[in-house]
C-alpha atoms as a PDB file:
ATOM      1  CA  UNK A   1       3.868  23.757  -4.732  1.00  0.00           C
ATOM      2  CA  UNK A   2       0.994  22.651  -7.491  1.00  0.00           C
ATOM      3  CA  UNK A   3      -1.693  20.859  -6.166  1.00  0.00           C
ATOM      4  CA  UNK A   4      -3.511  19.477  -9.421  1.00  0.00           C
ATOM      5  CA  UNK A   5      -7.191  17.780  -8.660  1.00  0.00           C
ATOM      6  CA  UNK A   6      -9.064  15.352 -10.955  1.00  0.00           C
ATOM      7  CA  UNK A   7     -12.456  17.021 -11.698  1.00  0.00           C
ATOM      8  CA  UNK A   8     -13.578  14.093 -13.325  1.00  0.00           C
ATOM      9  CA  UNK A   9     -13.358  12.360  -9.947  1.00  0.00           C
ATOM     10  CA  UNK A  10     -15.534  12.690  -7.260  1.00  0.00           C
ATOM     11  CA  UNK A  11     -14.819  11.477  -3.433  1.00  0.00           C
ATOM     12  CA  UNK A  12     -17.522   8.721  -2.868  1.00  0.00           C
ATOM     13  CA  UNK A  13     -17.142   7.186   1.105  1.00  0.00           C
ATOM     14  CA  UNK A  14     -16.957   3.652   0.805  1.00  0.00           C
ATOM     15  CA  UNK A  15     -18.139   1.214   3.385  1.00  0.00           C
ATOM     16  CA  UNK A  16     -14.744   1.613   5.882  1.00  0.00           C
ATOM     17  CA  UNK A  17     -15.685  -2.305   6.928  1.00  0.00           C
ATOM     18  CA  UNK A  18     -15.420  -3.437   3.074  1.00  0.00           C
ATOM     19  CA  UNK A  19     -12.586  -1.385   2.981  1.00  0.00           C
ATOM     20  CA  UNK A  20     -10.934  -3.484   5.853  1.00  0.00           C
ATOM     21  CA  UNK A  21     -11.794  -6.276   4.495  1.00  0.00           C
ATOM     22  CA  UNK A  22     -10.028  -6.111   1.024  1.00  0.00           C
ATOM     23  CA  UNK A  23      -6.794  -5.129   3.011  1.00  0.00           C
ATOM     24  CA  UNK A  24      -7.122  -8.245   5.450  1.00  0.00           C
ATOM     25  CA  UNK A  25      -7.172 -10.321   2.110  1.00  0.00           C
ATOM     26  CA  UNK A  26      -4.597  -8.166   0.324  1.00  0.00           C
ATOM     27  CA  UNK A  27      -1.912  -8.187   3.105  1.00  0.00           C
ATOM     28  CA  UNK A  28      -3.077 -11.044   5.753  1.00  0.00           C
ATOM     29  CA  UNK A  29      -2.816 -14.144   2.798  1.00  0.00           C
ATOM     30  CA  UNK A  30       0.897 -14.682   1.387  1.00  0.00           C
ATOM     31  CA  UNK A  31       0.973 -13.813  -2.293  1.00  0.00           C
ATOM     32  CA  UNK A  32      -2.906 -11.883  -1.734  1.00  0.00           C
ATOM     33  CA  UNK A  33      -2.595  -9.197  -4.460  1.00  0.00           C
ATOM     34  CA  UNK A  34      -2.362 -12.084  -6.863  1.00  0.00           C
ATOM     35  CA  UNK A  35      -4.587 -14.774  -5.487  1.00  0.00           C
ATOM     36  CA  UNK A  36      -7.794 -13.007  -4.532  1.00  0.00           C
ATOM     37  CA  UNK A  37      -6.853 -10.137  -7.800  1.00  0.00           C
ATOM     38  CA  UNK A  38     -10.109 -10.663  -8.842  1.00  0.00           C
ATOM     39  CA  UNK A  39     -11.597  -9.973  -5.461  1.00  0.00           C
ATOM     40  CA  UNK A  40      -9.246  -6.884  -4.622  1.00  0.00           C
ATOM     41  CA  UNK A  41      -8.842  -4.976  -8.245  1.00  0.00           C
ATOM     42  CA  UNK A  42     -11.121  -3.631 -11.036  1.00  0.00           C
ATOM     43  CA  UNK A  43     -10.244  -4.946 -13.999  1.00  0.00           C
ATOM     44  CA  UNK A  44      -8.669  -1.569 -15.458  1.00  0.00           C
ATOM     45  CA  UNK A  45      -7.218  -0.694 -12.076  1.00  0.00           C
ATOM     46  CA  UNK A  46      -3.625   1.144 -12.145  1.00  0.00           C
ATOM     47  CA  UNK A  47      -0.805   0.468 -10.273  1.00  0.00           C
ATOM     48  CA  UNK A  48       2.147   2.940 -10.266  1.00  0.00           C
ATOM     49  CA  UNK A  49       5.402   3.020  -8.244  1.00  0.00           C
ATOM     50  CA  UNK A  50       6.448   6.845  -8.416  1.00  0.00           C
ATOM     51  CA  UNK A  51      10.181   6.124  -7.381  1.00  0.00           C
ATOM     52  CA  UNK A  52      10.606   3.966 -10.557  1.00  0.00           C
ATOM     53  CA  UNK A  53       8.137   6.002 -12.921  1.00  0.00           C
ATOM     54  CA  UNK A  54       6.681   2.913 -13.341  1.00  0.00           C
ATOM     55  CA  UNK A  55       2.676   2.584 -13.985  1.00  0.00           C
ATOM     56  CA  UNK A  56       1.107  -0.722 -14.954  1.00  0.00           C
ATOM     57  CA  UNK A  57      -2.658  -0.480 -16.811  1.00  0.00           C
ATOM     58  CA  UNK A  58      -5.197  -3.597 -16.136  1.00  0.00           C
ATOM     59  CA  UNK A  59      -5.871  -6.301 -13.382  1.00  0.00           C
ATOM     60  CA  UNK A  60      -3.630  -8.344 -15.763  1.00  0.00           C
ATOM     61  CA  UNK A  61      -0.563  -6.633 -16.596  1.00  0.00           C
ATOM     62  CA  UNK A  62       0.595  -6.538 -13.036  1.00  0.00           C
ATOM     63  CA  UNK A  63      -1.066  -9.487 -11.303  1.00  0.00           C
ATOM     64  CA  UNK A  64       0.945 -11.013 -14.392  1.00  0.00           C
ATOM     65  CA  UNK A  65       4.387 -10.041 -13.201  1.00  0.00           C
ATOM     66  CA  UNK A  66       3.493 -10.169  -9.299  1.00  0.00           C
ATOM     67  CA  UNK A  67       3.080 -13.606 -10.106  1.00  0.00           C
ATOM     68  CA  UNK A  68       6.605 -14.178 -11.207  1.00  0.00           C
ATOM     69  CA  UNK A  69       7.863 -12.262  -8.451  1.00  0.00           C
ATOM     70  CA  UNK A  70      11.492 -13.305  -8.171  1.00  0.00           C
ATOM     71  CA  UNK A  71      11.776 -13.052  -4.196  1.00  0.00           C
ATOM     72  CA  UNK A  72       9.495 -14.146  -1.570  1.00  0.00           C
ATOM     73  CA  UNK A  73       8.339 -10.793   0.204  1.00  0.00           C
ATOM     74  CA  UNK A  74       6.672 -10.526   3.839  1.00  0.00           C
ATOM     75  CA  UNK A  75       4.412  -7.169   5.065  1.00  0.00           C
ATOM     76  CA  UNK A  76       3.914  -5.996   8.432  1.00  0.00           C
ATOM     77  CA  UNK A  77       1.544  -3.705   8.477  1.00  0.00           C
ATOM     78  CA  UNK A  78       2.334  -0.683  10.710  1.00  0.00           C
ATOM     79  CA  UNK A  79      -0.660   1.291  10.371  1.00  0.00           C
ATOM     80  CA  UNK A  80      -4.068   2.434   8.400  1.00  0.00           C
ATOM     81  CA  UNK A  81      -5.766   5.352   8.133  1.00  0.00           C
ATOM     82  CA  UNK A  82      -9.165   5.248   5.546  1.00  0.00           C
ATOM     83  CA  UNK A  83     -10.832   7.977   4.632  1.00  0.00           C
ATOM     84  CA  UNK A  84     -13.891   8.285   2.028  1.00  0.00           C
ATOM     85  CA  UNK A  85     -12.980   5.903  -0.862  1.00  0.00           C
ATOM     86  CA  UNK A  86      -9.061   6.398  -0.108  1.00  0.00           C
ATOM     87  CA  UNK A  87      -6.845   3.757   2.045  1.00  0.00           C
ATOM     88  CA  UNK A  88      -3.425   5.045   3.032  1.00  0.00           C
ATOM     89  CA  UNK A  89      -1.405   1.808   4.427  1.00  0.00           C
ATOM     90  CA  UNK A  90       2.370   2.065   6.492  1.00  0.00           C
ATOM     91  CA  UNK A  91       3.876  -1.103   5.924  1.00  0.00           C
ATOM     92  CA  UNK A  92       7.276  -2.523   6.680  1.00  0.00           C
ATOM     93  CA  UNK A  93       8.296  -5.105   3.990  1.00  0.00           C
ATOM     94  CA  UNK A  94      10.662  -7.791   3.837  1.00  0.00           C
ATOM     95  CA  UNK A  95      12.226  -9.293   0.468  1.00  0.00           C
ATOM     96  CA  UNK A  96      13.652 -12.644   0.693  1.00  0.00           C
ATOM     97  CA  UNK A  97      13.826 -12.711   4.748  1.00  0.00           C
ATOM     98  CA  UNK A  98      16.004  -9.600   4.034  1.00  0.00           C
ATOM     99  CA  UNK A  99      15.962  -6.288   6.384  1.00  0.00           C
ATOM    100  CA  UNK A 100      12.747  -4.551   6.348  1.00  0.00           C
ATOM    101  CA  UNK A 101      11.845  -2.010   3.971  1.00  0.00           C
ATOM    102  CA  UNK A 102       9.211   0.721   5.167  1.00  0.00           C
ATOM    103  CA  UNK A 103       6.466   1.996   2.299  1.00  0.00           C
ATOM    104  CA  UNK A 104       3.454   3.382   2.305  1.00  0.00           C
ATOM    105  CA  UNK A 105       0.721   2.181  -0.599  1.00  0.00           C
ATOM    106  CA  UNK A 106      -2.151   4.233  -1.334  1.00  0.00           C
ATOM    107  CA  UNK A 107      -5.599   2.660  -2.453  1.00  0.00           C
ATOM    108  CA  UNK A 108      -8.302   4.379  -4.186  1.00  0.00           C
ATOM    109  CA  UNK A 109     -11.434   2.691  -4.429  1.00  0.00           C
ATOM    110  CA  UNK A 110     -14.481   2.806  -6.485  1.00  0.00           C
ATOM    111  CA  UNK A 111     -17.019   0.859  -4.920  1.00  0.00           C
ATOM    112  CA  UNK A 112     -15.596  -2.305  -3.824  1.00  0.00           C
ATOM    113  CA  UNK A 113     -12.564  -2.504  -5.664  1.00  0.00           C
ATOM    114  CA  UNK A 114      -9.371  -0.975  -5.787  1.00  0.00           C
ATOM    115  CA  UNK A 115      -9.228   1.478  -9.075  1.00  0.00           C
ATOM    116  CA  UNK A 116      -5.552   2.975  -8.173  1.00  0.00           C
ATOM    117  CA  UNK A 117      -2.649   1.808  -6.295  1.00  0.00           C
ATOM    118  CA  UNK A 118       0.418   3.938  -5.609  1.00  0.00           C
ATOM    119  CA  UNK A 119       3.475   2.419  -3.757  1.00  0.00           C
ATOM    120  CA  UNK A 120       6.461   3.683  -2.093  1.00  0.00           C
ATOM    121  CA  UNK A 121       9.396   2.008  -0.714  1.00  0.00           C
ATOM    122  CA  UNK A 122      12.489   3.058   1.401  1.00  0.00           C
ATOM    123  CA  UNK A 123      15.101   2.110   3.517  1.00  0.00           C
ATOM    124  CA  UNK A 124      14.574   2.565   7.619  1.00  0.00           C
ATOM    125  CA  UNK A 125      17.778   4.200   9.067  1.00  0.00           C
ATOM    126  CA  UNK A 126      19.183   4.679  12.453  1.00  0.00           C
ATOM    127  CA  UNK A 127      18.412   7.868  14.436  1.00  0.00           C
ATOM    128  CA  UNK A 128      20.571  10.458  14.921  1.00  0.00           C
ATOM    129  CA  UNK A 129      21.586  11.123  18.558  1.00  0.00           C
ATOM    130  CA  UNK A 130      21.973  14.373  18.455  1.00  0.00           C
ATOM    131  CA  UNK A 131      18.111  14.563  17.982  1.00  0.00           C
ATOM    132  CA  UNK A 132      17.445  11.945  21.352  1.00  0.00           C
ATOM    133  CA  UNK A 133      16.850  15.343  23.734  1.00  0.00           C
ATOM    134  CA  UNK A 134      13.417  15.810  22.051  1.00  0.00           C
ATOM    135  CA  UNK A 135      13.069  12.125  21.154  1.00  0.00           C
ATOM    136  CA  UNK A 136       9.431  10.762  22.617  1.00  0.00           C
ATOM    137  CA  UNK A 137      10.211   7.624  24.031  1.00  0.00           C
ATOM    138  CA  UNK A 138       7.643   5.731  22.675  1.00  0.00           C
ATOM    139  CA  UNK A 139       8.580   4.120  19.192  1.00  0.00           C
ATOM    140  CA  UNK A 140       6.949   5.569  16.174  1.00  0.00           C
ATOM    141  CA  UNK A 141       6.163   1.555  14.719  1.00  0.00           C
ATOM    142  CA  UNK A 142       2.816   0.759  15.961  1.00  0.00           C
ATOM    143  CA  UNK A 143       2.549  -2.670  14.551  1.00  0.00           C
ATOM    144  CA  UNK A 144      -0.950  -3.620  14.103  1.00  0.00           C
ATOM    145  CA  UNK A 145      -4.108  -2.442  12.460  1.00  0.00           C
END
């Protein structure tokens, strides 16, 4: 495994309670990444979605298309763990009122925006019972934040 680290980057810890407060207004307001954009992004923030190989460059070129978004899509989120300037958010999403999709999105921030956004999505799946010998009882969903 290659591990490959930015030097032109430095860690910087970033107020945790600004932190919260962009993802309250990213994921707590329907259709947030595009209404408060200004608020949540730098202008020449990136947004990439490994599975696809997608990235998108600018504020604009993806609030652009997230505002055309052809299905109406609902987050839960599961779980958040910040750390320095980095936010890494569980989330269970919905698409149209559809089954729930579980990702993970990780935000980078510099200062008080969000420079770098990385998204993964998957489908959930039922457990295997052979593994329910060692299975904890206690559901690994942990809705709230």
């Amino acid at each position: 495994m290659t591990c490959t680290l930015d030097p032109r980057k430095e860690s910087a810890v970033v107020e945790r309670s600004m932190i919260e407060a962009k993802l309250r207004l990213y994921f707590g307001t329907p259709g947030g990444d595009v209404e408060h954009a200004a608020e949540l992004y730098h202008e020449d923030a990136v947004l990439e979605f490994p599975q696809s190989g997608e990235r998108f460059e600018g504020r604009g070129a993806f609030t652009a298309w997230r505002s055309k978004y052809p299905a109406e899509v609902a987050f839960a989120v599961l779980r958040v763990t910040i750390r320095d300037d980095v936010a890494v958010v569980e989330l269970s999403a919905s698409y149209d009122g559809g089954p729930a999709m579980y990702g993970v999105g990780l935000l980078e921030f510099e200062g008080e925006f969000i420079a770098r956004e990385r998204i993964y999505i998957g489908a959930g799946w039922e457990a295997p019972e052979w593994r329910a010998p060692w299975r904890s009882s206690v559901s690994a969903e942990n809705p709230g934040w």
